[in-house]
Protein backbone atom coordinates (compact mmCIF):
# COMPACT_ATOMS: atom_id res chain seq x y z
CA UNK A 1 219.95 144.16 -52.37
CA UNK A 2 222.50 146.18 -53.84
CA UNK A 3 221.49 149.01 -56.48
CA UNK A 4 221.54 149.07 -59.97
CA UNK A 5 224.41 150.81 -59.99
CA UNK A 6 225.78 150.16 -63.97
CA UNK A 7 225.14 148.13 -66.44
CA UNK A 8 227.69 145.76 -68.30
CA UNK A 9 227.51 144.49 -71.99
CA UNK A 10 229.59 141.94 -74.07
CA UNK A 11 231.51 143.66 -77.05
CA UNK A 12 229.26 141.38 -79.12
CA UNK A 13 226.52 143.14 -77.86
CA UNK A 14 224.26 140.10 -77.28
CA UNK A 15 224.17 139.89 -73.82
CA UNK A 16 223.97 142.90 -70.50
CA UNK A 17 224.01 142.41 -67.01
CA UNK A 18 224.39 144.10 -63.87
CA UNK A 19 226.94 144.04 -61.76
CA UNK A 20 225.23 142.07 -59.11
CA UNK A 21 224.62 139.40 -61.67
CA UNK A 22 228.68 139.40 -62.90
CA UNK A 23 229.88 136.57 -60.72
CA UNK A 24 227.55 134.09 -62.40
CA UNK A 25 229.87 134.30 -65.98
CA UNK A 26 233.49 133.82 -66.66
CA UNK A 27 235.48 133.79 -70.18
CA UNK A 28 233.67 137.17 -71.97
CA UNK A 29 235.23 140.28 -72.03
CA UNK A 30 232.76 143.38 -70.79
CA UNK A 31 232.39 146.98 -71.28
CA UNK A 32 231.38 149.40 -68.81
CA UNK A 33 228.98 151.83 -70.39
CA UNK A 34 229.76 154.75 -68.16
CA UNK A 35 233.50 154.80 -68.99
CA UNK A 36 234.41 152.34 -71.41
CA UNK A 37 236.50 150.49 -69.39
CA UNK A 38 237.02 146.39 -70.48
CA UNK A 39 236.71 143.86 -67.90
CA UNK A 40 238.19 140.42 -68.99
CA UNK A 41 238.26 137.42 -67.39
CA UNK A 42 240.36 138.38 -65.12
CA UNK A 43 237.62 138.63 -62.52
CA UNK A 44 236.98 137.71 -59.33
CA UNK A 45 240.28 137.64 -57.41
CA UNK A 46 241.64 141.07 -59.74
CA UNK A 47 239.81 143.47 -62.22
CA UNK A 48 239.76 146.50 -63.23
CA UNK A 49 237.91 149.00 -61.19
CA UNK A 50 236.80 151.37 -63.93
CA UNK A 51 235.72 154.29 -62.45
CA UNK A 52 237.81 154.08 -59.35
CA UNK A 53 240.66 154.89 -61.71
CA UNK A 54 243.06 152.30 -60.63
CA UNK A 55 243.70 148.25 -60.15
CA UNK A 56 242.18 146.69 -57.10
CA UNK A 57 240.78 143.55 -55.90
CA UNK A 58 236.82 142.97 -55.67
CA UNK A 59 235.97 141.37 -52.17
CA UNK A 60 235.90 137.87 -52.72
CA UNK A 61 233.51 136.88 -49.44
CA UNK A 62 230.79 140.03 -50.90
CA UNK A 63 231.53 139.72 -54.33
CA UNK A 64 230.45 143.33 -54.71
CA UNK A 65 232.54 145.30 -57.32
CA UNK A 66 232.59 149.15 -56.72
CA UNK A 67 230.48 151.03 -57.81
CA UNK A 68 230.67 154.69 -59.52
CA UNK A 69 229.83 156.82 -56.17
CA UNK A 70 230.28 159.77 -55.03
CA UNK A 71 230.75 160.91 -51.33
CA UNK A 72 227.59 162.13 -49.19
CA UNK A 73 226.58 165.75 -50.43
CA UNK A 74 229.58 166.32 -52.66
CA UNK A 75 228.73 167.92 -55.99
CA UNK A 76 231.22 168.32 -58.39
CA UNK A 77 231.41 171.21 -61.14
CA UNK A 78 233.09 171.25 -64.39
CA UNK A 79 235.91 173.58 -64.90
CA UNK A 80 234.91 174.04 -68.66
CA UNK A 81 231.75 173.54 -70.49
CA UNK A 82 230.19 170.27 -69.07
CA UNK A 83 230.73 168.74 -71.92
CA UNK A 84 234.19 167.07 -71.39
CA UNK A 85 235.15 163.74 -73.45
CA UNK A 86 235.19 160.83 -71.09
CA UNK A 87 237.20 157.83 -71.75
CA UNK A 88 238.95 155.16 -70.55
CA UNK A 89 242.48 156.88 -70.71
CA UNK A 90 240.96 160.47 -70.18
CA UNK A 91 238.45 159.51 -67.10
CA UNK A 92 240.28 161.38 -64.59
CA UNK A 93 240.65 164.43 -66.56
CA UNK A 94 237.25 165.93 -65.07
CA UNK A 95 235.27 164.28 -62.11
CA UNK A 96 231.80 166.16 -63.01
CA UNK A 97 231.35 164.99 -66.63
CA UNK A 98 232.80 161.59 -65.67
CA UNK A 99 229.28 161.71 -62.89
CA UNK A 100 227.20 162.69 -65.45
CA UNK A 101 227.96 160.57 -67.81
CA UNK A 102 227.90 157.45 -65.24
CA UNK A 103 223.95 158.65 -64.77
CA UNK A 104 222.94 159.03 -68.43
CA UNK A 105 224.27 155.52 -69.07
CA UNK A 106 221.98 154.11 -65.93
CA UNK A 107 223.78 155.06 -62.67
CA UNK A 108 220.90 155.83 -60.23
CA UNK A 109 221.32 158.56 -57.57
CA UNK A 110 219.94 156.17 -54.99
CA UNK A 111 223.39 154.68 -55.38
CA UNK A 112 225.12 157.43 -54.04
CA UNK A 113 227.20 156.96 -50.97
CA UNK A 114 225.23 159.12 -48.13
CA UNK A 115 228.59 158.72 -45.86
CA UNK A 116 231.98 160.22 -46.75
CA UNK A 117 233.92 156.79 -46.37
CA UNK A 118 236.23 156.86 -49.62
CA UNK A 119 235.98 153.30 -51.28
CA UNK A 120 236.15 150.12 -49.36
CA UNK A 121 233.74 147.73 -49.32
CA UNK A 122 229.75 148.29 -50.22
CA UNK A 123 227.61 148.34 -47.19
CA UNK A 124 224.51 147.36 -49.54
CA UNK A 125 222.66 144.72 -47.62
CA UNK A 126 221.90 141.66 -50.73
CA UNK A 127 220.88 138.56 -50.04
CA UNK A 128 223.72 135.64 -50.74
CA UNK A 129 223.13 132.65 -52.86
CA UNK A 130 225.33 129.88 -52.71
CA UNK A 131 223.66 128.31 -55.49
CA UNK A 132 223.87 130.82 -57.92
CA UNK A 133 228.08 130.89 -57.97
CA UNK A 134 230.24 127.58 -56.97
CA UNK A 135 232.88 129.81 -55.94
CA UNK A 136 230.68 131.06 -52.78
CA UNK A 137 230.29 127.77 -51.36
CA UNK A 138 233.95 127.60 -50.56
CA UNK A 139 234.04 131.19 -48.91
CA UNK A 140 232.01 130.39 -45.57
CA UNK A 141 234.32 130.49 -42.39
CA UNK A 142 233.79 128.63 -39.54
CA UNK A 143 231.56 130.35 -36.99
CA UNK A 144 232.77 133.01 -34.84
CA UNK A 145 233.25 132.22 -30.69
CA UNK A 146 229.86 134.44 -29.60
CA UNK A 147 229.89 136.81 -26.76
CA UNK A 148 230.35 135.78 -23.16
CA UNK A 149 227.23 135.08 -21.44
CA UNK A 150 226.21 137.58 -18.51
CA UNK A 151 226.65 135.18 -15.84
CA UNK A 152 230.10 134.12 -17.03
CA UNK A 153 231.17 137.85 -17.95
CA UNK A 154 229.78 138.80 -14.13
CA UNK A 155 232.26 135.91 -12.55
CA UNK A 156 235.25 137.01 -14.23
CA UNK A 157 234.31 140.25 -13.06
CA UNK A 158 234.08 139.26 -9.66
CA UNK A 159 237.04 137.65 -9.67
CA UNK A 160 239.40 138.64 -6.37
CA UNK A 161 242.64 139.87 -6.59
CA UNK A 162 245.58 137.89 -5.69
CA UNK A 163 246.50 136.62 -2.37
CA UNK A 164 250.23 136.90 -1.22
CA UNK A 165 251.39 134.25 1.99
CA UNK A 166 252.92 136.03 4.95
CA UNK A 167 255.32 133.25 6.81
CA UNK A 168 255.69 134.27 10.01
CA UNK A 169 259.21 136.01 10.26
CA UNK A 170 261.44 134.69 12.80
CA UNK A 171 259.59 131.28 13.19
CA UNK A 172 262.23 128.75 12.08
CA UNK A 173 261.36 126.09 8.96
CA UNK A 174 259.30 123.21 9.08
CA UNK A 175 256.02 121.90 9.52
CA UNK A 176 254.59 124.41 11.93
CA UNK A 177 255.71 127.24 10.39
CA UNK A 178 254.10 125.86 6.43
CA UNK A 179 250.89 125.44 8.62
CA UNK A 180 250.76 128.30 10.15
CA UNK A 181 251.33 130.09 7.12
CA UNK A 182 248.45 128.16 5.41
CA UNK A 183 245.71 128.57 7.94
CA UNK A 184 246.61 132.16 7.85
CA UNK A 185 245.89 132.37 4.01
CA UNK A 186 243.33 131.03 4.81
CA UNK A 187 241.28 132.74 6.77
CA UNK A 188 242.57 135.67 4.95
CA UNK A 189 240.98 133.68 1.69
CA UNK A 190 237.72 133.21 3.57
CA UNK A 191 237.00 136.93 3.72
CA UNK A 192 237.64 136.96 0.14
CA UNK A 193 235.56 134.09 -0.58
CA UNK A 194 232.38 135.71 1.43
CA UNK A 195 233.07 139.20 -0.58
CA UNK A 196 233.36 137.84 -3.51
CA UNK A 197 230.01 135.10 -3.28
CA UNK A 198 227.59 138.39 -2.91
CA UNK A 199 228.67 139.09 -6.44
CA UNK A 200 227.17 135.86 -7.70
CA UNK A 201 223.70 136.50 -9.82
CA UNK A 202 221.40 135.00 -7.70
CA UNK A 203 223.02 134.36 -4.55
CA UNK A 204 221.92 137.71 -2.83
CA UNK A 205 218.47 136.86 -3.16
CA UNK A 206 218.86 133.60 -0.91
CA UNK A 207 218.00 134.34 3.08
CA UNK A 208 221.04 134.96 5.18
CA UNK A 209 220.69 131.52 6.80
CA UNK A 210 221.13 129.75 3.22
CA UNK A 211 224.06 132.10 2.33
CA UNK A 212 225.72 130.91 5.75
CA UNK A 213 225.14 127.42 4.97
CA UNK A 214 226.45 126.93 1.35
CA UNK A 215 229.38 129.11 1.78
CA UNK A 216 229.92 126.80 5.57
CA UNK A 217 229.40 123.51 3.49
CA UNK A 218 231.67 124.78 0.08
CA UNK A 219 234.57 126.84 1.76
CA UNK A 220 237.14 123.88 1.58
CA UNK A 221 236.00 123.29 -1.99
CA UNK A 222 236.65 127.04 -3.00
CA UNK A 223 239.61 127.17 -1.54
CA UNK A 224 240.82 123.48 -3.14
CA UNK A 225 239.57 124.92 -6.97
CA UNK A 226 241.84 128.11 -6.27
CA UNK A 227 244.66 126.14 -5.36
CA UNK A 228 244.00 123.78 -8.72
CA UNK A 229 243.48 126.45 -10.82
CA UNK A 230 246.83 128.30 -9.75
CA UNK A 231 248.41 125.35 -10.40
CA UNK A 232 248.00 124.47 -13.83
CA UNK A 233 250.98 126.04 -15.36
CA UNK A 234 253.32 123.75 -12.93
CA UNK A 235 254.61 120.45 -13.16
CA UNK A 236 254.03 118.50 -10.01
CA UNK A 237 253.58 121.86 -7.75
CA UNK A 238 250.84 123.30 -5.64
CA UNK A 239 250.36 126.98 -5.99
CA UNK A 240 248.99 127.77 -2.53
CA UNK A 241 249.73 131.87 -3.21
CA UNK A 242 251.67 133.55 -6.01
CA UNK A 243 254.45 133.37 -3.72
CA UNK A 244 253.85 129.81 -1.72
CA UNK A 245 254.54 127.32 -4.09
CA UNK A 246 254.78 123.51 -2.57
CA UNK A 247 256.46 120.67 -4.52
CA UNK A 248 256.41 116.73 -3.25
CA UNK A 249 259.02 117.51 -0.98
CA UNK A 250 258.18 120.10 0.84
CA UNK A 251 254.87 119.03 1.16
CA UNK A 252 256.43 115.93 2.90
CA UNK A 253 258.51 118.01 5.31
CA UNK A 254 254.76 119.68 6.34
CA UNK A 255 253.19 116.68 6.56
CA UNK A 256 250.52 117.48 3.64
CA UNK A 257 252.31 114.54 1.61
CA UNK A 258 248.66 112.95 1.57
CA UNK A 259 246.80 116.17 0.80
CA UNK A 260 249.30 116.85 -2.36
CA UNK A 261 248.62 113.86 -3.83
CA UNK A 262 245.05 114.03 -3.66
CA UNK A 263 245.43 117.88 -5.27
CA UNK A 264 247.72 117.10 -7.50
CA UNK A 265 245.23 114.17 -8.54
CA UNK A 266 243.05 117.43 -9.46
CA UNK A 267 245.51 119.26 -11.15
CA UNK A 268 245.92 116.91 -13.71
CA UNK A 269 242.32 116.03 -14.35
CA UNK A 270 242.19 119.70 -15.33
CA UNK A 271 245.00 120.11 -17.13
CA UNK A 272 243.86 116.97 -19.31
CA UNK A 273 240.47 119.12 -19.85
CA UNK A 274 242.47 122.19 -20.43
CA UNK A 275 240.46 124.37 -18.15
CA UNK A 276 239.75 128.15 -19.06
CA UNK A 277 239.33 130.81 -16.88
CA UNK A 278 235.36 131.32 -17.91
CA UNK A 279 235.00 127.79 -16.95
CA UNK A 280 237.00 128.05 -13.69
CA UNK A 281 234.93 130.78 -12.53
CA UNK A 282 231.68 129.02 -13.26
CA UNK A 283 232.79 125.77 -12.04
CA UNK A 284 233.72 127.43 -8.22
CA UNK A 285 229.90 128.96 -8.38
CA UNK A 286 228.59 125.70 -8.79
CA UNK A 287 230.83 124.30 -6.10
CA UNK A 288 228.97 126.86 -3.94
CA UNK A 289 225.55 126.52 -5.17
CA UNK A 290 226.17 122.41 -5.00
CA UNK A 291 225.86 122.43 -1.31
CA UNK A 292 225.30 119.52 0.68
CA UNK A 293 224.31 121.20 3.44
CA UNK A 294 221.46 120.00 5.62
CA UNK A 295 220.45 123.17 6.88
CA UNK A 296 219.08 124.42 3.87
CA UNK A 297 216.04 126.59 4.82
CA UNK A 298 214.67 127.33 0.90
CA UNK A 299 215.42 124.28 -1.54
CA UNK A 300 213.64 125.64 -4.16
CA UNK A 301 215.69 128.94 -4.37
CA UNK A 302 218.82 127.12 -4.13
CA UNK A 303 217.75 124.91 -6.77
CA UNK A 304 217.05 127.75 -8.95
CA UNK A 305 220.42 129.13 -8.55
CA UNK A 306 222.38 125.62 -9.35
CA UNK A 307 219.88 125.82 -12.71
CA UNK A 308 221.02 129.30 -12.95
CA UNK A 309 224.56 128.51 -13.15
CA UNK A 310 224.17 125.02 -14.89
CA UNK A 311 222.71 126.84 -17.68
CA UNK A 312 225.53 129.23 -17.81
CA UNK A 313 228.08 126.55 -17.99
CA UNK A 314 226.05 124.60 -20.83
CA UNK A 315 225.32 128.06 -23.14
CA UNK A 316 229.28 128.94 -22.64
CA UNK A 317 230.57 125.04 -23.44
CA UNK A 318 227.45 125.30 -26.57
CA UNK A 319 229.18 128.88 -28.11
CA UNK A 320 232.76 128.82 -27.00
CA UNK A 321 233.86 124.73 -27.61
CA UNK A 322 230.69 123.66 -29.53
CA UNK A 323 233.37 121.29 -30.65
CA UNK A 324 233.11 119.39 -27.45
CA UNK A 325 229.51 118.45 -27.05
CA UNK A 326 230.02 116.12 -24.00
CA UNK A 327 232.47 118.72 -22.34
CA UNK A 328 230.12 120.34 -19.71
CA UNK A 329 229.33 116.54 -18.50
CA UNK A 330 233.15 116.19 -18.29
CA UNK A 331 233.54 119.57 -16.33
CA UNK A 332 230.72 118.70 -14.11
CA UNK A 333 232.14 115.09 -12.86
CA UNK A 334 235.38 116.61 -11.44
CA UNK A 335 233.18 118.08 -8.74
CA UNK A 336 232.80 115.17 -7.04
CA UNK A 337 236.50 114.50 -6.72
CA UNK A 338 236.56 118.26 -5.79
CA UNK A 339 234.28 117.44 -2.99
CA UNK A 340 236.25 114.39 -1.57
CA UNK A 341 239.32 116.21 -1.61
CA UNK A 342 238.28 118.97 0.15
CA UNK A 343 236.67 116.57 2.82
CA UNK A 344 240.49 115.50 2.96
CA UNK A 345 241.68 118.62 3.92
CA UNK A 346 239.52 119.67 6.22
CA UNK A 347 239.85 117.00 8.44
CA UNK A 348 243.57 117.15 8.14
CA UNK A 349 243.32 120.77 9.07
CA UNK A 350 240.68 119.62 11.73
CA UNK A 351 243.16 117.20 13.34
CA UNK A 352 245.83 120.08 13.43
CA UNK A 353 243.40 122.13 15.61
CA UNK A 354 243.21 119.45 17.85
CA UNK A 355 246.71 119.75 18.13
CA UNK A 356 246.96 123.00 19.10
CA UNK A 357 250.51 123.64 17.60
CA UNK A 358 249.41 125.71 15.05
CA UNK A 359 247.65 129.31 15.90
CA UNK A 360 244.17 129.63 13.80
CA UNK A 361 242.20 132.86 13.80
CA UNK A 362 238.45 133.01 14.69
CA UNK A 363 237.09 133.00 11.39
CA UNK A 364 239.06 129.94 9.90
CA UNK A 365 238.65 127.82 13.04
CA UNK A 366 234.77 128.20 13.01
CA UNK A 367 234.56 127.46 9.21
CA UNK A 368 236.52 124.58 10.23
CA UNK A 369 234.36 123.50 13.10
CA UNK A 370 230.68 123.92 10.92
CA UNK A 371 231.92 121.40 8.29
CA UNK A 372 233.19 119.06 10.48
């Protein structure tokens, strides 16, 4: 509660207040007993600040005028006798007799400012009550967003860097060279994707053999979300790297006409939802942790770490867009698509092997083979 800092009287002399009780009347003029300065009705948006010396608003969300203070140890001495007149017009004229005079008419010491910040707002803690003023009731803002969550501030953390395509130079355009530019992203993305899952909370603590199977089982869908997410500033294009960009056509020419349309089906399921990046990032950890795998050696960890991340999704959606109360259900139900597309690509990029037109390095082509 703020401190009796000075005490205000009508010029009728029938009523006195303090300060912290001045917001509850309007329409009398008041005189400050420390420097016999009127405040009118001017009050709250502008009034005189009477011992600050000058014009200057009160803060409308504290409703705290200032109060006659001093700086931390300051002590001021009086050029003369001590016994300076003080008044309205001649307040300024000596800063030690002005303090003195603010504590014979009530000013208590305890009011003193103990840092050296020079005006500004009080940092008296008081208890607000909307009931007492109807002006306070239309001063509340709408909540501030609250912090990230750990989990979500660890995932944007762990985010990789980019990933830049290298087209085989020489190889002339068309299909095999877009393919073999893609299944070298890829497995260059699949290192990534294994670096970057050990950063997950949780996901350390599974065994080796359950870190092999949900990253074998959710590879494609990783990869898939990237590719979505990349996307979402583009009309009709698939952002594949920064510098591999695919639209209808070309796609055709590659023969991933099919695949495009199912991604693009994606792209504009999120763009509809108007994905963030915090949500992006959670969303791929789930697509990890939401394995299908039947190899799964420790459900009940695994469990625990879709909980883990579930929970994360549902406190960010809860402080971030408490607006949308049914948006983590929304979020969650584009997995499934997720999942159905990458099943699409991987046995496109399964049938490819079979080919044998297109070079794949070790790493990509037994990814490939353990899903399939």
């Amino acid at each position: 509660q703020a401190p009796a800092a000075s005490t205000l009287r009508s010029r009728d002399g029938r009523q006195t207040l303090m300060f912290s009780n001045i917001r509850a009347y309007s329409g009398i003029l008041w005189l400050c007993l420390r420097c016999e300065t009127i405040l009118s009705n001017l009050w709250p948006r502008m009034a005189l600040n009477p011992c600050a010396g000058r014009w200057g608003p009160w803060a409308a969300s504290t409703w705290q005028p200032s109060l006659c203070l001093i700086a931390g140890n300051i002590e001021y001495s009086c050029p003369a006798t001590n016994e300076c007149e003080i008044t309205k017009r001649r307040r300024k004229s000596c800063q030690a007799c002005r303090f003195m005079k603010c504590l014979k008419v009530g000013m208590l010491k305890e009011g003193v400012r103990l840092d050296r910040v020079r005006g500004g707002r009080q940092k008296y803690k008081r208890r607000l009550d909307s009931e007492s003023s109807p002006y306070l009731s239309l001063q509340i803002s709408p909540p501030a967003k609250k912090p990230l969550t750990k989990i979500v501030s660890y995932l944007l953390v762990a985010e990789p860097d980019k990933l830049y395509a290298m087209p085989p130079p020489g190889m002339p355009e068309g299909d095999i060279k877009a393919l073999t530019t893609l299944c070298d992203l890829a497995d260059r993305e699949l290192v990534v994707i294994i670096g970057w899952a050990k950063h997950i909370p949780g996901f350390s603590n599974l065994s080796l053999g359950d870190q092999m199977s949900l990253l074998q089982s959710a590879w494609m869908e990783i990869l898939i979300l990237g590719i979505v997410y990349r996307s979402l500033p583009y009309d009709d294009k698939l952002v594949y790297a920064e510098d591999y960009i695919m639209d209808e056509e070309h796609s055709r020419l590659a023969g991933l006409l099919e695949l495009y349309r199912a991604i693009l089906q994606l792209v504009r399921r999120y763009k509809k939802l108007k994905v963030e990046k915090e949500e992006f990032v959670t969303l791929k950890a789930l697509a990890l942790a939401n394995s299908d795998s039947m190899y799964i050696e420790d459900l009940e960890a695994v469990q625990k770490l879709q909980d883990l991340l579930h929970e994360a999704l549902q406190d960010y959606e809860l402080s971030q867009r408490h607006e949308e109360p049914r948006r983590t259900g929304k979020l969650l139900l584009t997995l499934p698509l997720l999942r159905q597309t990458a099943a699409k690509a991987v046995q496109h990029f399964y049938s490819v092997k079979l080919q044998g037109k297109v070079p794949m390095h070790k790493l990509f082509l037994e990814m490939l083979e353990a899903k399939v």
